[in-house]
Protein backbone atom coordinates (compact mmCIF):
# COMPACT_ATOMS: atom_id res chain seq x y z
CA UNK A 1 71.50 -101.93 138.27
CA UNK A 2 72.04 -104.44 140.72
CA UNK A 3 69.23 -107.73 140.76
CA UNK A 4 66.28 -107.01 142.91
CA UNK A 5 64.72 -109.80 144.88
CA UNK A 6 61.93 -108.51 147.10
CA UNK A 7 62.41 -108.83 150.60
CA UNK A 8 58.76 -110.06 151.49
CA UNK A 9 59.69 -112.60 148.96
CA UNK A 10 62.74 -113.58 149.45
CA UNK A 11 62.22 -116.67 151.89
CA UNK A 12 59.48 -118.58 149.60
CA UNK A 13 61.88 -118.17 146.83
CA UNK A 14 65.16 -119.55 148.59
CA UNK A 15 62.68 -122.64 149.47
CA UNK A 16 61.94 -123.12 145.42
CA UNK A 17 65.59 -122.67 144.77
CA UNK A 18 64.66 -119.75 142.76
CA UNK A 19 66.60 -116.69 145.19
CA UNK A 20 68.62 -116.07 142.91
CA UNK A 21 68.85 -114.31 138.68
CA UNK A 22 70.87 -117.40 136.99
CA UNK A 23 68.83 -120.12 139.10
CA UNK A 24 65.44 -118.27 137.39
CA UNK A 25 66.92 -117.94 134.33
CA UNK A 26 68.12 -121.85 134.00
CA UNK A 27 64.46 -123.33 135.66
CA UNK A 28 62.54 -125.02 133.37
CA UNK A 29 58.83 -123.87 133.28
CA UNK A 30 56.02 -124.32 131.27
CA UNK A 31 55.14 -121.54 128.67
CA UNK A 32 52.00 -120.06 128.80
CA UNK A 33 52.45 -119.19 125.13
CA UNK A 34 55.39 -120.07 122.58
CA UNK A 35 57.72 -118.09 123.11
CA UNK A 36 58.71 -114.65 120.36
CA UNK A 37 62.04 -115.69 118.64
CA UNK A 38 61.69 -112.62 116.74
CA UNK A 39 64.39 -109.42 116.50
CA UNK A 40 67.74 -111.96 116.64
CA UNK A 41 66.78 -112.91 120.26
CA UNK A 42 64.19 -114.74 122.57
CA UNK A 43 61.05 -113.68 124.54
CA UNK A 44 59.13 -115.90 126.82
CA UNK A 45 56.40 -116.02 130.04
CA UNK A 46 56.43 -119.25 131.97
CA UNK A 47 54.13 -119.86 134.48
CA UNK A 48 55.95 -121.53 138.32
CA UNK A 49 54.55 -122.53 141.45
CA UNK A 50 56.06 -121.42 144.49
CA UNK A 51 55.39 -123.94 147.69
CA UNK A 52 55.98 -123.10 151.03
CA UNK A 53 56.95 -125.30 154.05
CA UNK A 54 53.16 -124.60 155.11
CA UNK A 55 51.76 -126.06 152.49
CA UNK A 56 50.56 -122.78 150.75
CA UNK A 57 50.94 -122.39 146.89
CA UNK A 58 51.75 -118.90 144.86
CA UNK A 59 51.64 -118.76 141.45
CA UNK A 60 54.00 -116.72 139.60
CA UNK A 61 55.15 -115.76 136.16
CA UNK A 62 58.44 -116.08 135.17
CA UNK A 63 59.46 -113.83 131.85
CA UNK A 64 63.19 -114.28 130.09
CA UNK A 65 64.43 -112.72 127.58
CA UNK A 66 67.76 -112.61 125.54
CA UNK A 67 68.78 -109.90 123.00
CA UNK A 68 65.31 -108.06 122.91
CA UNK A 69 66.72 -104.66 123.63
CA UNK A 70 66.21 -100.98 123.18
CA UNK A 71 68.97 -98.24 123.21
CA UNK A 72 69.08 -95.76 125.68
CA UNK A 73 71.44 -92.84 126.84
CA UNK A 74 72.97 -95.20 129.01
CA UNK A 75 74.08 -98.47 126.34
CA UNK A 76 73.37 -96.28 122.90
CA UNK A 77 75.10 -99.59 121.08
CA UNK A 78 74.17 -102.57 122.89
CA UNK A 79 71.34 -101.51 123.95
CA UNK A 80 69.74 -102.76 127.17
CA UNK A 81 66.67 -105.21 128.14
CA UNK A 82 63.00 -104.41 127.22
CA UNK A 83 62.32 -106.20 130.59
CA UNK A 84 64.24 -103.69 132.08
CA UNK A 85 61.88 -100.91 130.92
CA UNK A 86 58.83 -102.97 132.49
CA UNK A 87 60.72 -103.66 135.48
CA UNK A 88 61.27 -99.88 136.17
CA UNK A 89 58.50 -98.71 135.21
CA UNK A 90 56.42 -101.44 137.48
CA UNK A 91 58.89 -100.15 140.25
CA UNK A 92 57.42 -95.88 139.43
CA UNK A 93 53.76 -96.42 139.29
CA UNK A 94 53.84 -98.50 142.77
CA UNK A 95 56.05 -95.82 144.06
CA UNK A 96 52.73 -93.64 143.00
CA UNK A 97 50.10 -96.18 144.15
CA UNK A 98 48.84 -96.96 140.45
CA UNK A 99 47.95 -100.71 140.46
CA UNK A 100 50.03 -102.49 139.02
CA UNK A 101 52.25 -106.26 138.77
CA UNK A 102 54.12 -107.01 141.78
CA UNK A 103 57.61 -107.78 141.22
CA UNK A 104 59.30 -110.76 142.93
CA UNK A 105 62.76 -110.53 141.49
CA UNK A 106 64.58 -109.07 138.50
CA UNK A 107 68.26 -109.21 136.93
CA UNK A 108 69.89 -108.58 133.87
CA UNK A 109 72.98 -110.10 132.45
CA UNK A 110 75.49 -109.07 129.88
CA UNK A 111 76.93 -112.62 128.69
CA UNK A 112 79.76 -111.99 125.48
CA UNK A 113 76.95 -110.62 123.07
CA UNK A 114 74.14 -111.46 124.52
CA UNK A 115 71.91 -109.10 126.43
CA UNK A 116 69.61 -111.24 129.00
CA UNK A 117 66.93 -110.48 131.14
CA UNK A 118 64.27 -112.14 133.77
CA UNK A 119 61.76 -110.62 136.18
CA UNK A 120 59.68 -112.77 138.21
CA UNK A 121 56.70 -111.36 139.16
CA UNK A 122 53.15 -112.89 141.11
CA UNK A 123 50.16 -113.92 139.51
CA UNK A 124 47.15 -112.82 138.76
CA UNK A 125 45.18 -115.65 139.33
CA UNK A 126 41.96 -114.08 140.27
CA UNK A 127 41.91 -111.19 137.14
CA UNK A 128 40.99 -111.80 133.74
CA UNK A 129 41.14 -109.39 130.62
CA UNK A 130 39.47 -106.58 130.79
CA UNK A 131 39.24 -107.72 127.08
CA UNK A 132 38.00 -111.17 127.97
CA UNK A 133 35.67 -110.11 130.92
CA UNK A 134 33.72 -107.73 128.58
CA UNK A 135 33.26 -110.43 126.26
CA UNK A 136 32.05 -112.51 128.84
CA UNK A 137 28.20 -114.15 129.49
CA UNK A 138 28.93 -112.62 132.99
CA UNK A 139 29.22 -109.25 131.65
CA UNK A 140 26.31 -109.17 129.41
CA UNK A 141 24.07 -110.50 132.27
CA UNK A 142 25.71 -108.14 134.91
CA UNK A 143 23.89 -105.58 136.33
CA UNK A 144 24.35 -101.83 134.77
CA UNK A 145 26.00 -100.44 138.03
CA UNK A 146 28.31 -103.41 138.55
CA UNK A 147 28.96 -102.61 135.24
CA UNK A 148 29.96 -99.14 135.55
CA UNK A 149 31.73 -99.77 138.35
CA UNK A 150 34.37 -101.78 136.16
CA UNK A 151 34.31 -99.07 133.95
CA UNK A 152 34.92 -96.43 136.54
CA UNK A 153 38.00 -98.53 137.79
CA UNK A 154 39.55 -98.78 134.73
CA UNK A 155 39.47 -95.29 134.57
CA UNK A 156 40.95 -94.60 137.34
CA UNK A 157 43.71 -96.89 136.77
CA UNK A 158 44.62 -95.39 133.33
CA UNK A 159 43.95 -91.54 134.79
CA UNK A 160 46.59 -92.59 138.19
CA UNK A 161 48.93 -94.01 135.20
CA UNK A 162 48.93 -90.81 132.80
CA UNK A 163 49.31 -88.29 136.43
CA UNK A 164 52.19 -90.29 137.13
CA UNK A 165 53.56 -89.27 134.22
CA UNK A 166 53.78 -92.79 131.81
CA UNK A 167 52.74 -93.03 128.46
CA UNK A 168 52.14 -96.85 128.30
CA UNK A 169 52.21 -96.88 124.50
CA UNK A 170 50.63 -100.26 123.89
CA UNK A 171 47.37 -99.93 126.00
CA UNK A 172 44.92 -102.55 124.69
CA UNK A 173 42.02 -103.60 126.96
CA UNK A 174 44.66 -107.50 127.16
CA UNK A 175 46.64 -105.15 129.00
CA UNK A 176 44.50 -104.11 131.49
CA UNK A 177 43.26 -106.80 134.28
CA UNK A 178 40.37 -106.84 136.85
CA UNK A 179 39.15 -108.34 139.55
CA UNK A 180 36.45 -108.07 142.07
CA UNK A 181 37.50 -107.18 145.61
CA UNK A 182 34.89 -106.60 148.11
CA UNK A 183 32.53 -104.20 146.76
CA UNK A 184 34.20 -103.33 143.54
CA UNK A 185 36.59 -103.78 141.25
CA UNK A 186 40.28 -103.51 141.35
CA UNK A 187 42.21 -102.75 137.83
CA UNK A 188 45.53 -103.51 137.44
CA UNK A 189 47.71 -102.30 134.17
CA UNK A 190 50.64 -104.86 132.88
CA UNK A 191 52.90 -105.36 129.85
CA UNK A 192 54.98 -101.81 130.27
CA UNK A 193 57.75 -102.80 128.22
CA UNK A 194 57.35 -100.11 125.37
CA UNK A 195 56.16 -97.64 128.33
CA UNK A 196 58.43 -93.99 127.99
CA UNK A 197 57.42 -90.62 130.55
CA UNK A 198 55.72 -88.23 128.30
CA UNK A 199 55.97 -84.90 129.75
CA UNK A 200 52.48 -83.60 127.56
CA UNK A 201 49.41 -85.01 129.62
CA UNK A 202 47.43 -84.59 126.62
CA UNK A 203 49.67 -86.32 124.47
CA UNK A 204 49.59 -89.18 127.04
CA UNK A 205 45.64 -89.39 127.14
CA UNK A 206 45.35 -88.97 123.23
CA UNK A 207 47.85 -91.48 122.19
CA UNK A 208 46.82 -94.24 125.01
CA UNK A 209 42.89 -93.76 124.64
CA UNK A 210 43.06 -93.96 120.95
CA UNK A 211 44.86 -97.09 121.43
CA UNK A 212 42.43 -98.53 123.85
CA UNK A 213 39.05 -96.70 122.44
CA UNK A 214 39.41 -98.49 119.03
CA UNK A 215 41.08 -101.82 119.66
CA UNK A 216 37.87 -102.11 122.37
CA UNK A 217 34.87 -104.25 121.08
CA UNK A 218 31.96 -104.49 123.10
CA UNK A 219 31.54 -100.86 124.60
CA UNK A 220 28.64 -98.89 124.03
CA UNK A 221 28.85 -94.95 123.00
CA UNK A 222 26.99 -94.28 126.65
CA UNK A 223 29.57 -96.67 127.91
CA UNK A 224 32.62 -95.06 126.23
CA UNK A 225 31.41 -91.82 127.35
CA UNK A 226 30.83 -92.56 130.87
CA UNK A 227 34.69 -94.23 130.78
CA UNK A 228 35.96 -90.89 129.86
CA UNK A 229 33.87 -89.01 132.72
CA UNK A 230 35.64 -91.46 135.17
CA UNK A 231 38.79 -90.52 133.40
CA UNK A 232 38.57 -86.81 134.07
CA UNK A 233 36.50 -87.30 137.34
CA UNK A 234 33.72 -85.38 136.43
CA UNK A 235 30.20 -85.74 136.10
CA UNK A 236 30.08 -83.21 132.99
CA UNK A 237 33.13 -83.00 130.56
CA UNK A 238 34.13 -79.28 130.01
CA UNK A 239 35.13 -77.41 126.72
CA UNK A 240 38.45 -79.02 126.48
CA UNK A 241 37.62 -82.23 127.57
CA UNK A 242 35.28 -82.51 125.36
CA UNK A 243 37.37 -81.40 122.19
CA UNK A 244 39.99 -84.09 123.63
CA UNK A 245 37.63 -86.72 123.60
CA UNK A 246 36.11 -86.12 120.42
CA UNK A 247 39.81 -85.88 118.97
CA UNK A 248 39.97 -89.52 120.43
CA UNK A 249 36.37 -90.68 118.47
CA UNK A 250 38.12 -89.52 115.27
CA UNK A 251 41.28 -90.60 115.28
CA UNK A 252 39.80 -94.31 116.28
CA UNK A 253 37.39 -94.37 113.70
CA UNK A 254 39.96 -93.49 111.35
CA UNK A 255 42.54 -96.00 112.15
CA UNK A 256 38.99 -98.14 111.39
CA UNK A 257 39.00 -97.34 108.16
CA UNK A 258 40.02 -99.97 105.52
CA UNK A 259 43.50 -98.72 103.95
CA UNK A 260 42.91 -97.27 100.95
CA UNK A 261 39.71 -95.75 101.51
């Protein structure tokens, strides 16, 4: 793959001296959490701001990597970038208008044994958590519709992810972001590097709502039900739906469950 730099972003970053893969990959930035030294390698987000010559400011996240692979059919030995993954899979659910990050520039090097990786991608300074926002004082004082209107867009987001055929695989409520835009809300899914294209829909909505049903605190069972409505766009679940979802209740209370017990 050759490096990407997108072309509505291509002048801002020449002016930051960051147009380039090895230019992002040597700036220094400021972590936004320690970095994972885990698996042989290196994992890291920094956080950069981008000026222009107007004076205007984007914020952007910069995420390196070196020797965090997976194998594929392509590099079955040395395996290739996790970032990679993310970056193509960011690239598909655009492509089919799920909401998504927006890449600014990607590249990936093979250095003598090394395996390295950065994608550059913009901010999303005006989301939070859909983990963190549920949590919130302005959540529990918000009003039940604005309420289900997060809820429905969530939903939606997920539902446009699983028709375009990905399996995110890691799908905790961290990993989806919101934001209010107009008159509702606007959910955005990140973090796609364990993502894979599961040809079973099912198999997509089992594994990915289990994931996000019980690592979600906060939720009520009305709530959790009307979540699932949004994700089959319906007003009233049919047979199958309904044996899917309550397949989902019981696999999440069982990962619940103390070990052992």
């Amino acid at each position: 793959m050759t490096d990407f730099i997108a072309p509505q972003w291509r002048d801002l970053l020449a002016e930051n001296a960051l147009d380039s893969v090895d230019a992002a990959w040597t700036r220094e930035v400021a972590w936004v959490e320690a970095p994972n030294d885990g698996r042989g390698g290196l994992s890291g987000v920094g956080r950069v701001s981008l000026s222009s010559s107007q004076g205007q400011v984007t914020g952007a996240f910069l995420k390196r990597q070196q020797n965090h692979t997976r194998r594929s059919w392509k590099h079955p030995l040395r395996g290739e970038a996790t970032f990679k993954r993310e970056f193509e899979m960011v690239q598909h659910l655009r492509a089919h208008g799920v909401p998504t990050l927006e890449p600014m520039l990607f590249g990936e090097r093979h250095v003598a044994n090394e395996v390295r990786a950065v994608l550059m991608t913009v901010a999303l300074d005006a989301y939070q958590p859909l983990d963190a926002l549920v949590a919130s004082e302005e959540f529990r004082h918000m009003p039940r519709g604005r309420k289900r209107q997060l809820l429905a867009a969530a939903a939606q987001t997920v539902r446009q992810m699983h028709e375009a055929g990905v399996q995110h695989r890691s799908l905790y409520a961290k990993h989806l972001f919101a934001a209010w835009h107009g008159e509702g809300y606007r959910v955005v899914v990140i973090d796609l590097e364990k993502s894979r294209f599961n040809a079973w829909g099912v198999l997509r909505t089992v594994h990915d709502l289990v994931t996000l049903n019980y690592r979600t605190t906060g939720w009520s069972r009305t709530a959790r039900l009307y979540f699932l409505k949004q994700y089959y766009a319906t007003n009233a679940l049919n047979g199958w739906q309904r044996a899917v979802c309550k397949l989902i209740a019981r696999r999440s209370s069982a990962r619940l469950k103390p070990r052992g017990k």
